[in-house]
N, C-alpha and C. Protein backbone atom coordinates (compact mmCIF):
# COMPACT_ATOMS: atom_id res chain seq x y z
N UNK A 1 51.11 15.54 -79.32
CA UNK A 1 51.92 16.59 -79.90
C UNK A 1 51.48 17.93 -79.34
N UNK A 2 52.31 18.84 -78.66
CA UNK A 2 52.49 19.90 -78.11
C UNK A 2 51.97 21.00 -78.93
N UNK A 3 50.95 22.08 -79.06
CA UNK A 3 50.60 22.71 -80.14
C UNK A 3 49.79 22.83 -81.21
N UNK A 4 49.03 21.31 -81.17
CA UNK A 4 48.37 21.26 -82.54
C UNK A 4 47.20 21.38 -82.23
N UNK A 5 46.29 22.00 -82.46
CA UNK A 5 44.79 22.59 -82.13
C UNK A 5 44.13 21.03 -81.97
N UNK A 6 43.54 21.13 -80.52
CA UNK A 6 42.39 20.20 -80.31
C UNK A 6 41.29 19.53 -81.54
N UNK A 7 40.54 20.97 -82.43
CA UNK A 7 39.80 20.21 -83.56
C UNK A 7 40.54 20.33 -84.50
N UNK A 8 40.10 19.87 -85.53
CA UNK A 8 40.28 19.35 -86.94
C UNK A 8 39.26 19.52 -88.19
N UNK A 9 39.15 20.75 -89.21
CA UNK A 9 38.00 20.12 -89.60
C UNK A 9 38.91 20.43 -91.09
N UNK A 10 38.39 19.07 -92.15
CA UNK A 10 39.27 18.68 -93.49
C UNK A 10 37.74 19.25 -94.33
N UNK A 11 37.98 19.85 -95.04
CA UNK A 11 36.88 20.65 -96.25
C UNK A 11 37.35 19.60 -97.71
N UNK A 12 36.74 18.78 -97.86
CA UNK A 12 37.18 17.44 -99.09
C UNK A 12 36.25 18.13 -100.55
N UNK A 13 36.62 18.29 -101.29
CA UNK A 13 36.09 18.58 -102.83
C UNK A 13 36.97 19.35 -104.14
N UNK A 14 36.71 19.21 -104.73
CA UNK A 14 37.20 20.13 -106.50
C UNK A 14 36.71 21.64 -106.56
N UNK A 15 36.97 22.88 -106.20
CA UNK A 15 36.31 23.74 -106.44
C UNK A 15 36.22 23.77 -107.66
N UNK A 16 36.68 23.58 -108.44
CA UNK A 16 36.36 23.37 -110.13
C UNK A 16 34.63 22.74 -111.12
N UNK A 17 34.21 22.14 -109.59
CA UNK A 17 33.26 20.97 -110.22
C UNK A 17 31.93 21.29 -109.24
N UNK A 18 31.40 22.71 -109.81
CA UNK A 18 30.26 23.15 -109.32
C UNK A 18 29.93 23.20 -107.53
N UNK A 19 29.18 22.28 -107.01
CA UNK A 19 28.85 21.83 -105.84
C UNK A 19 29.95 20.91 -105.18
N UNK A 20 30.56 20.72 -105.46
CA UNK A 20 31.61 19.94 -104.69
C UNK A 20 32.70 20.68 -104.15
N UNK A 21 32.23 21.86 -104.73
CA UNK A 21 33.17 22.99 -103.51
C UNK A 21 32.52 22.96 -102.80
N UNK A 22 31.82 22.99 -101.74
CA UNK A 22 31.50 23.40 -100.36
C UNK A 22 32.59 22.76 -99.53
N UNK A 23 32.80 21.92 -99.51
CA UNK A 23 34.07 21.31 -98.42
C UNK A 23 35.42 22.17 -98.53
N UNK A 24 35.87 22.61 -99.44
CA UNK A 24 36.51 24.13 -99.64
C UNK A 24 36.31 25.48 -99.31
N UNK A 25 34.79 25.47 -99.87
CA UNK A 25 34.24 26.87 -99.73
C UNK A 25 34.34 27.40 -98.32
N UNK A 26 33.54 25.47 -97.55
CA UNK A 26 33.40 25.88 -96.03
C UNK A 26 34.75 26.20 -94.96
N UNK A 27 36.03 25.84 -95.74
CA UNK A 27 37.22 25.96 -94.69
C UNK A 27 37.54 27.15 -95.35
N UNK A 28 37.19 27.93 -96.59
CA UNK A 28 37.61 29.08 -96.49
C UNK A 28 36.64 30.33 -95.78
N UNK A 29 35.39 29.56 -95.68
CA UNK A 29 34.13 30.71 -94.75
C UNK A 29 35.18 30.72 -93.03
N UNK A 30 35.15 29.78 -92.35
CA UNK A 30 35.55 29.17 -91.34
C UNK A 30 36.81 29.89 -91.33
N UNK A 31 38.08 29.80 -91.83
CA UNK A 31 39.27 30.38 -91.92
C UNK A 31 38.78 31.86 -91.58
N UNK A 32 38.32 32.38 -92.07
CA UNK A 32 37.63 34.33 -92.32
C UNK A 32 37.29 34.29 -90.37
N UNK A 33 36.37 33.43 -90.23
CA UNK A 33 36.32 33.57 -88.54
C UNK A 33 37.20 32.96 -87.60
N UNK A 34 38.39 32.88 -87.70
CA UNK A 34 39.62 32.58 -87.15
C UNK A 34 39.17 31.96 -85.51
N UNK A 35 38.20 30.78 -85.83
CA UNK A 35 37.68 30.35 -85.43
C UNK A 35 39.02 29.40 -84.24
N UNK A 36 38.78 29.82 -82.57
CA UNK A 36 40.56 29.59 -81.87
C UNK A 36 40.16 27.96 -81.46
N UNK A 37 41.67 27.46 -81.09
CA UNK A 37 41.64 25.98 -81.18
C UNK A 37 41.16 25.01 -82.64
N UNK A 38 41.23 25.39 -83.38
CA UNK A 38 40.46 24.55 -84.98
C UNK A 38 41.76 25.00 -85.79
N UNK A 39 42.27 23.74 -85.91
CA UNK A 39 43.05 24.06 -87.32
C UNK A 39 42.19 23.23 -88.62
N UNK A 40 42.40 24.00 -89.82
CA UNK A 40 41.26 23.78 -91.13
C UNK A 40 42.83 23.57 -92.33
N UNK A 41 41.85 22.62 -92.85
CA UNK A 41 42.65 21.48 -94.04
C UNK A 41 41.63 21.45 -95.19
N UNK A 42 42.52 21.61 -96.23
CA UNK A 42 41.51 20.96 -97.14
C UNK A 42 42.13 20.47 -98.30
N UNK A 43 41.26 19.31 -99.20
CA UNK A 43 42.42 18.54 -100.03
C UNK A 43 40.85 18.30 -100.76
N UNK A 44 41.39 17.43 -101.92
CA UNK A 44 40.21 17.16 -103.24
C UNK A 44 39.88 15.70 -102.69
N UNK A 45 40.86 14.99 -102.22
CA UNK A 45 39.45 13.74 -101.41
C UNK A 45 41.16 13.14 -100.66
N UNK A 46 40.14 12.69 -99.59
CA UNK A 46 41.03 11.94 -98.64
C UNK A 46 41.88 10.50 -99.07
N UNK A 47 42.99 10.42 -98.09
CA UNK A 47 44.27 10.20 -98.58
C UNK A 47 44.66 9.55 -96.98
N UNK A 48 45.56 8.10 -97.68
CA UNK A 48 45.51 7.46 -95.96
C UNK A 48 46.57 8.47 -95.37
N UNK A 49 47.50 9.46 -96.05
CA UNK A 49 48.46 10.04 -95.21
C UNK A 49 47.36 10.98 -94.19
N UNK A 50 46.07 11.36 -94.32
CA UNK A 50 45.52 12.42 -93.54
C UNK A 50 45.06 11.67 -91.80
N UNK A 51 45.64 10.10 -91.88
CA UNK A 51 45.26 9.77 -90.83
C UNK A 51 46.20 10.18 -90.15
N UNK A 52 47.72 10.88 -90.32
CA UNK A 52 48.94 11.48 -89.59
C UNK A 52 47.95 12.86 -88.88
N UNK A 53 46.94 13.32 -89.95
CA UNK A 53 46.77 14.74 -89.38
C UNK A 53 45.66 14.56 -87.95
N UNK A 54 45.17 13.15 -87.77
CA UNK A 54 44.08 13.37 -86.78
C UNK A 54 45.00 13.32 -85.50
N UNK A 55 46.47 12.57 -85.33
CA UNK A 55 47.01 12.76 -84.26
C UNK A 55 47.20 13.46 -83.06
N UNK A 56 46.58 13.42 -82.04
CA UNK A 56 46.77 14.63 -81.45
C UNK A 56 45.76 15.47 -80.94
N UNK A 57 44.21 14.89 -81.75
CA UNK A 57 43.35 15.73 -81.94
C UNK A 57 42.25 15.21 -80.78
N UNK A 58 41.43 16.45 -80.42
CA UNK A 58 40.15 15.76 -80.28
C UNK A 58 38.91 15.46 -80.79
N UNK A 59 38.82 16.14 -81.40
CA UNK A 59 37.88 16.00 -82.71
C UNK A 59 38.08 15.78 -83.89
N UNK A 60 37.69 15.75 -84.92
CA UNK A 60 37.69 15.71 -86.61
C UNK A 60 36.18 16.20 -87.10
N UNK A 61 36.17 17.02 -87.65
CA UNK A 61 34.90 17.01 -88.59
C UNK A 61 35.28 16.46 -90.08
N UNK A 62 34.87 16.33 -91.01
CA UNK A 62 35.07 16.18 -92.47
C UNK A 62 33.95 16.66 -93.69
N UNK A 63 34.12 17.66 -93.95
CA UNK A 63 32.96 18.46 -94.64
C UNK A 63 33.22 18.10 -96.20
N UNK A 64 32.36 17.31 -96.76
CA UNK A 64 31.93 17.14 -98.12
C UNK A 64 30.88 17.42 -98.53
N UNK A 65 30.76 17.22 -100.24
CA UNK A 65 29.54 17.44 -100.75
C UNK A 65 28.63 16.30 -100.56
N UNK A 66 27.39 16.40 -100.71
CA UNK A 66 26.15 15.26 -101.12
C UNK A 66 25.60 15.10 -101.97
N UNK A 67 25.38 14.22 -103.15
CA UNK A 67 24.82 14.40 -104.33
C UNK A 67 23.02 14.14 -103.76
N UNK A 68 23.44 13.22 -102.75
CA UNK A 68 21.84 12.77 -102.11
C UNK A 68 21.65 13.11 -100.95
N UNK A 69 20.63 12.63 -100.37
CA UNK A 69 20.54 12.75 -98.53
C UNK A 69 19.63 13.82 -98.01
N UNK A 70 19.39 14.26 -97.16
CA UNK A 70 18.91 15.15 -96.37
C UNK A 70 19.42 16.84 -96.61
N UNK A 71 18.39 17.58 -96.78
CA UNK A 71 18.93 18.84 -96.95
C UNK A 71 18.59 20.03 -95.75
N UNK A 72 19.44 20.89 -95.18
CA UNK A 72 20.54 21.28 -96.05
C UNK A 72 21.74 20.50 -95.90
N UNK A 73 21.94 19.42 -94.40
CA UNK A 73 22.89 18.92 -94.75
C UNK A 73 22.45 17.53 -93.48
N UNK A 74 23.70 16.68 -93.45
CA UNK A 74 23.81 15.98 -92.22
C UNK A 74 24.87 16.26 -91.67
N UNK A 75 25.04 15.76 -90.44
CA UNK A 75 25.80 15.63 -89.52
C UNK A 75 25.85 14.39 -88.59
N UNK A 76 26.76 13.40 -88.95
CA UNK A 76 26.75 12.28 -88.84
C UNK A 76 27.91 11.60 -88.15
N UNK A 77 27.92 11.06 -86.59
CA UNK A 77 29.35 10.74 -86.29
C UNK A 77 30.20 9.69 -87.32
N UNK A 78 31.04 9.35 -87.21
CA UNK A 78 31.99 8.09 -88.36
C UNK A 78 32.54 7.37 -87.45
N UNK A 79 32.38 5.66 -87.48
CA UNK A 79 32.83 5.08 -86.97
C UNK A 79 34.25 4.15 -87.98
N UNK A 80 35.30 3.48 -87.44
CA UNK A 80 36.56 3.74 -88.27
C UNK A 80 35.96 2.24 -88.68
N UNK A 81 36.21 2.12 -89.95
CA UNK A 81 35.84 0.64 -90.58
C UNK A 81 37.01 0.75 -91.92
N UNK A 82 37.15 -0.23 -92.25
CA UNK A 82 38.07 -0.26 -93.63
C UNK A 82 37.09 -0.28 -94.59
N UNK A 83 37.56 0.33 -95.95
CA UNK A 83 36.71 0.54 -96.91
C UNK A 83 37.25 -0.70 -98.10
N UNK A 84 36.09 -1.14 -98.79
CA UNK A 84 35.87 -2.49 -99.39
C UNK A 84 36.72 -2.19 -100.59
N UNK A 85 37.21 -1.21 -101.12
CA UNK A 85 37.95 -1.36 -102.02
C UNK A 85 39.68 -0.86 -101.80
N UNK A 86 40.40 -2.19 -101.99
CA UNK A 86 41.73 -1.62 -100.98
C UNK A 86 42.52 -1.40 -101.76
N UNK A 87 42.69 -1.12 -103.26
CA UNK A 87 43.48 -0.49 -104.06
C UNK A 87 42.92 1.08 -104.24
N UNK A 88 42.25 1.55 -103.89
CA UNK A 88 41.86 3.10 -104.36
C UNK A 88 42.72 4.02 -103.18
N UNK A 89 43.14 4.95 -104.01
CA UNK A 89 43.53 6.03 -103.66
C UNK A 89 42.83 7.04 -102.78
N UNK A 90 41.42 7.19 -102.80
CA UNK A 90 40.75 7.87 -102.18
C UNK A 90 39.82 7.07 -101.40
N UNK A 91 39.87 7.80 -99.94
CA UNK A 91 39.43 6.62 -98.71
C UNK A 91 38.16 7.73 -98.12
N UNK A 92 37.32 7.02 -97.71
CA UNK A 92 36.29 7.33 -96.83
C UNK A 92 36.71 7.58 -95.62
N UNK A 93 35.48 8.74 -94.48
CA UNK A 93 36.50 9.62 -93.56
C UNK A 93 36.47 8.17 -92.59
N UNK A 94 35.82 7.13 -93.00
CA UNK A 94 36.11 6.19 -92.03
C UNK A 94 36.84 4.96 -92.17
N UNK A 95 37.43 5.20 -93.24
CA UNK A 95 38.95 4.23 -93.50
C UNK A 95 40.09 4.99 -92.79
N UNK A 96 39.74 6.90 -93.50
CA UNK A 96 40.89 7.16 -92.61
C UNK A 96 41.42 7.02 -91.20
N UNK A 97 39.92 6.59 -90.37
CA UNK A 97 39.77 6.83 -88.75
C UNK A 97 40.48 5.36 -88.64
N UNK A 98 40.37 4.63 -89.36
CA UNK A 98 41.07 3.30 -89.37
C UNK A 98 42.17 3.23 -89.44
N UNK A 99 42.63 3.84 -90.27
CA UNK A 99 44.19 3.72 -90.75
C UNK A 99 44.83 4.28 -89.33
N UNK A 100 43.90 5.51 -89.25
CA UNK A 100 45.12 5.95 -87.75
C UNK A 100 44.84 5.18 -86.64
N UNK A 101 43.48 4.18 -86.37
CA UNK A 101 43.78 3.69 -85.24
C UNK A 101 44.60 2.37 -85.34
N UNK A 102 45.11 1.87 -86.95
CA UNK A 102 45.93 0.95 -86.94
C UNK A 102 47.61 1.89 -87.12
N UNK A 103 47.77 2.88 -86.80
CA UNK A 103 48.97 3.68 -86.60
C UNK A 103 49.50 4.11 -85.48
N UNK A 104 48.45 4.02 -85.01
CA UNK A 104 48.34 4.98 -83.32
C UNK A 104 47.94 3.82 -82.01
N UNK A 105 48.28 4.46 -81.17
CA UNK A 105 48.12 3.60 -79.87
C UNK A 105 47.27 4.84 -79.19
N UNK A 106 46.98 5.52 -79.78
CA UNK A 106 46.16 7.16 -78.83
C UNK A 106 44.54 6.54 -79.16
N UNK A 107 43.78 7.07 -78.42
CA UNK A 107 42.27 7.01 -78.64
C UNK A 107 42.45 7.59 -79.70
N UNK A 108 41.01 7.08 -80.38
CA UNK A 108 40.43 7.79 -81.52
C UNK A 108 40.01 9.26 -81.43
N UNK A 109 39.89 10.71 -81.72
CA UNK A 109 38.92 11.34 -81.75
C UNK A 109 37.19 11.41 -82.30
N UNK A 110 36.50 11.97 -81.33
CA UNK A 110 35.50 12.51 -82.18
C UNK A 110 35.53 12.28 -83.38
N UNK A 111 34.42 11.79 -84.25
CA UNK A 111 34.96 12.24 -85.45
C UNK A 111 33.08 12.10 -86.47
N UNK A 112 33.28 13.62 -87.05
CA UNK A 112 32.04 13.47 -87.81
C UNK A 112 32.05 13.49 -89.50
N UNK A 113 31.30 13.72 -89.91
CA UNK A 113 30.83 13.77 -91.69
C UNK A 113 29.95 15.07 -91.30
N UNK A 114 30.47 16.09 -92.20
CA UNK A 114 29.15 17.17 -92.66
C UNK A 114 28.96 17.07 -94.20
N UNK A 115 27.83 16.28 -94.51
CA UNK A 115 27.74 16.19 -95.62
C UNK A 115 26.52 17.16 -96.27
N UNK A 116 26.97 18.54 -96.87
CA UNK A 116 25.96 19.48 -97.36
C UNK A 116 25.26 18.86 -98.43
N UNK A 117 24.37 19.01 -99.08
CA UNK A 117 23.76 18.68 -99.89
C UNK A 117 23.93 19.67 -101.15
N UNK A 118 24.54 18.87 -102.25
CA UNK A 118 24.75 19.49 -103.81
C UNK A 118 23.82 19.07 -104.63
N UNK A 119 23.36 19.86 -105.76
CA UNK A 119 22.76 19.07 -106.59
C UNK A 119 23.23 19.47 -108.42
N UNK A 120 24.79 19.97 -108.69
CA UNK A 120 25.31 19.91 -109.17
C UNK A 120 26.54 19.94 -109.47
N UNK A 121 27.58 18.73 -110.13
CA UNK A 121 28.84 18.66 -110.28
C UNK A 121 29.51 18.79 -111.52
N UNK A 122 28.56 19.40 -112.13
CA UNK A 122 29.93 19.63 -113.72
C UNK A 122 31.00 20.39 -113.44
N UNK A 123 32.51 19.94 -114.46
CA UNK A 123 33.76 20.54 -114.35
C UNK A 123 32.97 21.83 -114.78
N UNK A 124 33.44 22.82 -114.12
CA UNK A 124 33.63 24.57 -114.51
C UNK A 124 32.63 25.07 -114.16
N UNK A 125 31.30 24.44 -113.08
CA UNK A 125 30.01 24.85 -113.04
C UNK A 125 30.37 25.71 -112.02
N UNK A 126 29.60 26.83 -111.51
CA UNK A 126 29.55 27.77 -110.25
C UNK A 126 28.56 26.89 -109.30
N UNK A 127 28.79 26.90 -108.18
CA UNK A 127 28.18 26.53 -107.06
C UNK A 127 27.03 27.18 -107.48
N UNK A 128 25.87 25.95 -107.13
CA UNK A 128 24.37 26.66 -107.58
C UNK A 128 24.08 27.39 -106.33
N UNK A 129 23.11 28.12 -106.26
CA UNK A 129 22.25 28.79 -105.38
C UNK A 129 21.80 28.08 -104.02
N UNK A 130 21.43 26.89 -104.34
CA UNK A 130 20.50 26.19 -103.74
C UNK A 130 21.93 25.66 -102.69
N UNK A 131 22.72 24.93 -103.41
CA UNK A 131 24.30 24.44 -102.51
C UNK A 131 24.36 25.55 -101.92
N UNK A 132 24.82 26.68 -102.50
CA UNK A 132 25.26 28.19 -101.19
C UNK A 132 24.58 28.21 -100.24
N UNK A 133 23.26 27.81 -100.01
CA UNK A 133 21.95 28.56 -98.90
C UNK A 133 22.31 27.29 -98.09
N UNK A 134 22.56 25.88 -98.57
CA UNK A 134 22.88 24.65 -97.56
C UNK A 134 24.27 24.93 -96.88
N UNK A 135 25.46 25.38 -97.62
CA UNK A 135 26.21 25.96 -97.27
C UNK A 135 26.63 26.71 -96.14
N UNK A 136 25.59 27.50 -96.14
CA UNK A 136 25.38 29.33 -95.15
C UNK A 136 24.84 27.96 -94.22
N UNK A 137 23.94 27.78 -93.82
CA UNK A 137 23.58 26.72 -92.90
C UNK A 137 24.29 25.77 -91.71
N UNK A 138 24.91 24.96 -93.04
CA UNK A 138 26.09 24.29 -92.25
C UNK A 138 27.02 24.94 -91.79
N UNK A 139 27.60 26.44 -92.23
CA UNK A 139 28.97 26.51 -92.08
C UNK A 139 28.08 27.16 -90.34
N UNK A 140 26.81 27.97 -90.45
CA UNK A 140 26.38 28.60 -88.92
C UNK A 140 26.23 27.52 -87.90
N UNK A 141 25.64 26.00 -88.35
CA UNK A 141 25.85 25.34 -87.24
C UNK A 141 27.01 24.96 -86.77
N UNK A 142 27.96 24.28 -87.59
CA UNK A 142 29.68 24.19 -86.72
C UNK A 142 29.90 25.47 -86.26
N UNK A 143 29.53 26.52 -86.64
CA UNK A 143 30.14 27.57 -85.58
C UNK A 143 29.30 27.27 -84.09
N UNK A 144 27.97 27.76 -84.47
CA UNK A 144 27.47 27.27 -83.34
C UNK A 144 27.86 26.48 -82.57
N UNK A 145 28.13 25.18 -82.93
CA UNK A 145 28.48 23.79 -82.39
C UNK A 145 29.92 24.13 -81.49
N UNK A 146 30.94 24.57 -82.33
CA UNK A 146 32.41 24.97 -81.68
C UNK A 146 32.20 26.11 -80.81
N UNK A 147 30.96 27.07 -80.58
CA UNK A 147 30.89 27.84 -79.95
C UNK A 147 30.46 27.80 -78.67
N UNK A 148 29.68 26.56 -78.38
CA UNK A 148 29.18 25.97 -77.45
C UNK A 148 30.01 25.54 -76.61
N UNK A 149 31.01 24.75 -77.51
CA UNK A 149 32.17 23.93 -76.84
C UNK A 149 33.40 24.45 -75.37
């Protein structure tokens, strides 16, 4: 498709639910640096229609929260596998890589997980302190990273 920015990066979370904004927070930091070639998405959790949006692309990032893991964050490629539960509504970024390579006849893109590290999700909580500073982090290395590019 003629037009559609090379990367991709989907910001997945509830800003409502403390730390699980960062995958929001970060496509609205990112948006502010009109960062060229990157078009930015963001939705409350992935959805097999978002395998329409990798079309086209060469990359994908997918920025969520972490309740666990490595801090301040990872960065982890995704390889496309189907996910074990096939009635749920909400798919892992590597069901979605699936779905589109069972849609598509195009190579796969690139495709990663930035998973920041949260360490709270109550409905109505403010992003703690500790999420913001992992935050500031991650959002400087994808720049970095796309800056390199």
């Amino acid at each position: 498709m003629a037009g559609l920015a090379p990367v991709l990066v989907i910001g997945i979370g509830n800003p409502s639910r403390g730390d699980d904004a960062v995958g929001p927070l970060a496509i609205e930091r990112l948006e502010a640096l009109g960062l060229p070639d990157t078009e930015l998405l963001t939705d409350f959790q992935l959805q097999v229609e978002h395998a329409l949006d990798l079309v086209g692309r060469r990359e994908v990032v997918f920025i969520d929260a972490a309740a666990s893991g490595p801090e301040p964050f990872s960065f982890e490629p995704v390889i496309a596998a189907a996910d074990a539960g096939a009635l749920t509504h909400a798919l892992s970024a590597a069901a979605v890589l699936e779905a589109f390579r069972r849609i598509s006849a195009a190579p796969l893109p690139a495709a990663y997980v930035l998973a920041v590290r949260g360490y709270g999700f109550e409905l109505g909580a403010p992003l703690s302190d500790a999420a913001g500073a992992n935050l500031d982090a991650a959002v400087q290395m994808l720049v970095s990273r796309f800056s390199a590019a």
